[in-house]
Protein backbone atom coordinates (compact mmCIF):
# COMPACT_ATOMS: atom_id res chain seq x y z
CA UNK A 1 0.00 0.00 0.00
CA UNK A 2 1.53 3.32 -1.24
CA UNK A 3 0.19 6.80 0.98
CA UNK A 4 0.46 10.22 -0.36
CA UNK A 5 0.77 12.58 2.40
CA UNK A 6 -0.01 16.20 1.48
CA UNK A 7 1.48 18.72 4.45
CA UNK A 8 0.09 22.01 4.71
CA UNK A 9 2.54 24.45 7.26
CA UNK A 10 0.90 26.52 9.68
CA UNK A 11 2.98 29.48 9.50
CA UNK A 12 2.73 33.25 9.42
CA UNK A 13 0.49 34.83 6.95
CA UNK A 14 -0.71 31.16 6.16
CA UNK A 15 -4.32 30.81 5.08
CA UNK A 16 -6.00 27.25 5.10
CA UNK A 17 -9.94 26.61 4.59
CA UNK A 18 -10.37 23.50 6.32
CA UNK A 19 -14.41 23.79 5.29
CA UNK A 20 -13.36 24.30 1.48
CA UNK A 21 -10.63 21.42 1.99
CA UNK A 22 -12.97 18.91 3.18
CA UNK A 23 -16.32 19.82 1.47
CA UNK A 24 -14.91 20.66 -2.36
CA UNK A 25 -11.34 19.95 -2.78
CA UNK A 26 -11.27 16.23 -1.41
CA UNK A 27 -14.67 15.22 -2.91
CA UNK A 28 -13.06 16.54 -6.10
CA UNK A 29 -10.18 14.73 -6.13
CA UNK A 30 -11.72 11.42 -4.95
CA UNK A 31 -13.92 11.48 -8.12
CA UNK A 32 -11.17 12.38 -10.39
CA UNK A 33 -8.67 9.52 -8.73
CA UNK A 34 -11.51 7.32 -8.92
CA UNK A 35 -11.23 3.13 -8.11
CA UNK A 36 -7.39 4.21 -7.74
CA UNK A 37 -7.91 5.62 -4.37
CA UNK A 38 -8.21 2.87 -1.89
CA UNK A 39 -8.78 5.57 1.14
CA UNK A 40 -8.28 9.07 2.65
CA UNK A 41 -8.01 10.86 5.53
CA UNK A 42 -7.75 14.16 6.56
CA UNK A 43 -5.88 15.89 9.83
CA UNK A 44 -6.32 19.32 10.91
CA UNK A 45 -3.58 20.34 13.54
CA UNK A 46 -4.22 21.86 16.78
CA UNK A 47 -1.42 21.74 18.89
CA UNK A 48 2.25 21.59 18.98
CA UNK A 49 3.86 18.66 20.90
CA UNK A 50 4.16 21.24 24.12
CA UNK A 51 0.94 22.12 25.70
CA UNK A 52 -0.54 25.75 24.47
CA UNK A 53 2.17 25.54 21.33
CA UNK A 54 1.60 26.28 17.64
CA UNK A 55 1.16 23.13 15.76
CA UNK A 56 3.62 22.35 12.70
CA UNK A 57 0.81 21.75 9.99
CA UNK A 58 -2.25 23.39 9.84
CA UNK A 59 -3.74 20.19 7.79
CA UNK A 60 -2.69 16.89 6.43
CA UNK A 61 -4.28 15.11 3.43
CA UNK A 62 -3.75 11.06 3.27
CA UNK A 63 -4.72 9.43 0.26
CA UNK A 64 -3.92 5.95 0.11
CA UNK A 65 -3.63 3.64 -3.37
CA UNK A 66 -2.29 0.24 -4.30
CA UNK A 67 0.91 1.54 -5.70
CA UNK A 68 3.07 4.03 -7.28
CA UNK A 69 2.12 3.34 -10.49
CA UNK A 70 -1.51 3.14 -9.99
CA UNK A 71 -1.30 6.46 -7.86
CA UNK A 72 1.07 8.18 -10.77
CA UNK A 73 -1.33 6.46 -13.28
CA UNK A 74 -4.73 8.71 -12.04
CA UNK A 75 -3.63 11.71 -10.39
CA UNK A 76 -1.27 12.02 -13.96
CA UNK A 77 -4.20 12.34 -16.04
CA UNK A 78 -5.73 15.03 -13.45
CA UNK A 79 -3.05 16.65 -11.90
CA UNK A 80 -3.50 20.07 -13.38
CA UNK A 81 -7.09 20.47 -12.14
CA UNK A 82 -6.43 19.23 -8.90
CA UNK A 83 -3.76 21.63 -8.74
CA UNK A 84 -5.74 24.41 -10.19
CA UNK A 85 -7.99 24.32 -7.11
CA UNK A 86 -5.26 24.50 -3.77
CA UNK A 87 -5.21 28.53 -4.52
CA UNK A 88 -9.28 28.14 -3.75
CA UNK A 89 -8.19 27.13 0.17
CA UNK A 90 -4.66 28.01 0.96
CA UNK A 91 -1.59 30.07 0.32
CA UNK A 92 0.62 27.88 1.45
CA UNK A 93 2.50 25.54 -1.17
CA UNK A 94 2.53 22.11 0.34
CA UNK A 95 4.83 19.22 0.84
CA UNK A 96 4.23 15.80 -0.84
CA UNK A 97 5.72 12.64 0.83
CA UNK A 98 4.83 9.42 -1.37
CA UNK A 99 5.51 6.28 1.48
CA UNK A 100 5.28 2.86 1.53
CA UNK A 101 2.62 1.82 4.49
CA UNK A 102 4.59 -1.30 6.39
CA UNK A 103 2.13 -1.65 9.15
C-alpha cells in the first residue's frame, strides 16, 4: 500500500480553509482519482507537541492507493485540475511525501 501525504505548514500569513478542503477539494479529487484511491483521511492540527504551542501543519491530506504506479497512473491524467484548485483554500505551497505503508 503506497500513501500520499499532502502537508500544509501553519505558518505566518498562512491561510487554510479547512471547510473548502474537506467539502470541495477532497470530494473533487476522490472522483477524479476514482477506483485508484483505496482511502483518505484528513488531519487538521491543533497543537504543537508542548501544551498551548503552535502546531507544525495546519492540515494533512492522506490518500492511500495500491501503488506508485496506480497512484502516478490517475492523479497524472488530473493533476492540473487538482492543482488548479489548492489557490481556492490556501496560500501555502505544500509538501508531498509518497511512502510505503509497512504496518
Amino acid at each position: 500500500m503506497i500513501k500520499l501525504t499532502v502537508l500544509y505548514a501553519n505558518k505566518d500569513g498562512g491561510r487554510f480553509d479547512m471547510d473548502y478542503y474537506c467539502k470541495k477539494h477532497f470530494p473533487m479529487v476522490q472522483a477524479k482519482l476514482g477506483a485508484a484511491l483505496k482511502g483518505v483521511a484528513i488531519e487538521q492540527g491543533i497543537s504543537g507537541g508542548a501544551p498551548g504551542s503552535r502546531p507544525a501543519y495546519a492540515a494533512i491530506g492522506h490518500l492511500y492507493f495500491d501503488s506508485v504506479d496506480s497512484y502516478q497512473k490517475a492523479f497524472g491524467r488530473h493533476a492540473a485540475a487538482i492543482m488548479a484548485d489548492i489557490p481556492n483554500y490556501t496560500n501555502v505551497e505544500p509538501t508531498v511525501l509518497v511512502s510505503e505503508v509497512k504496518m
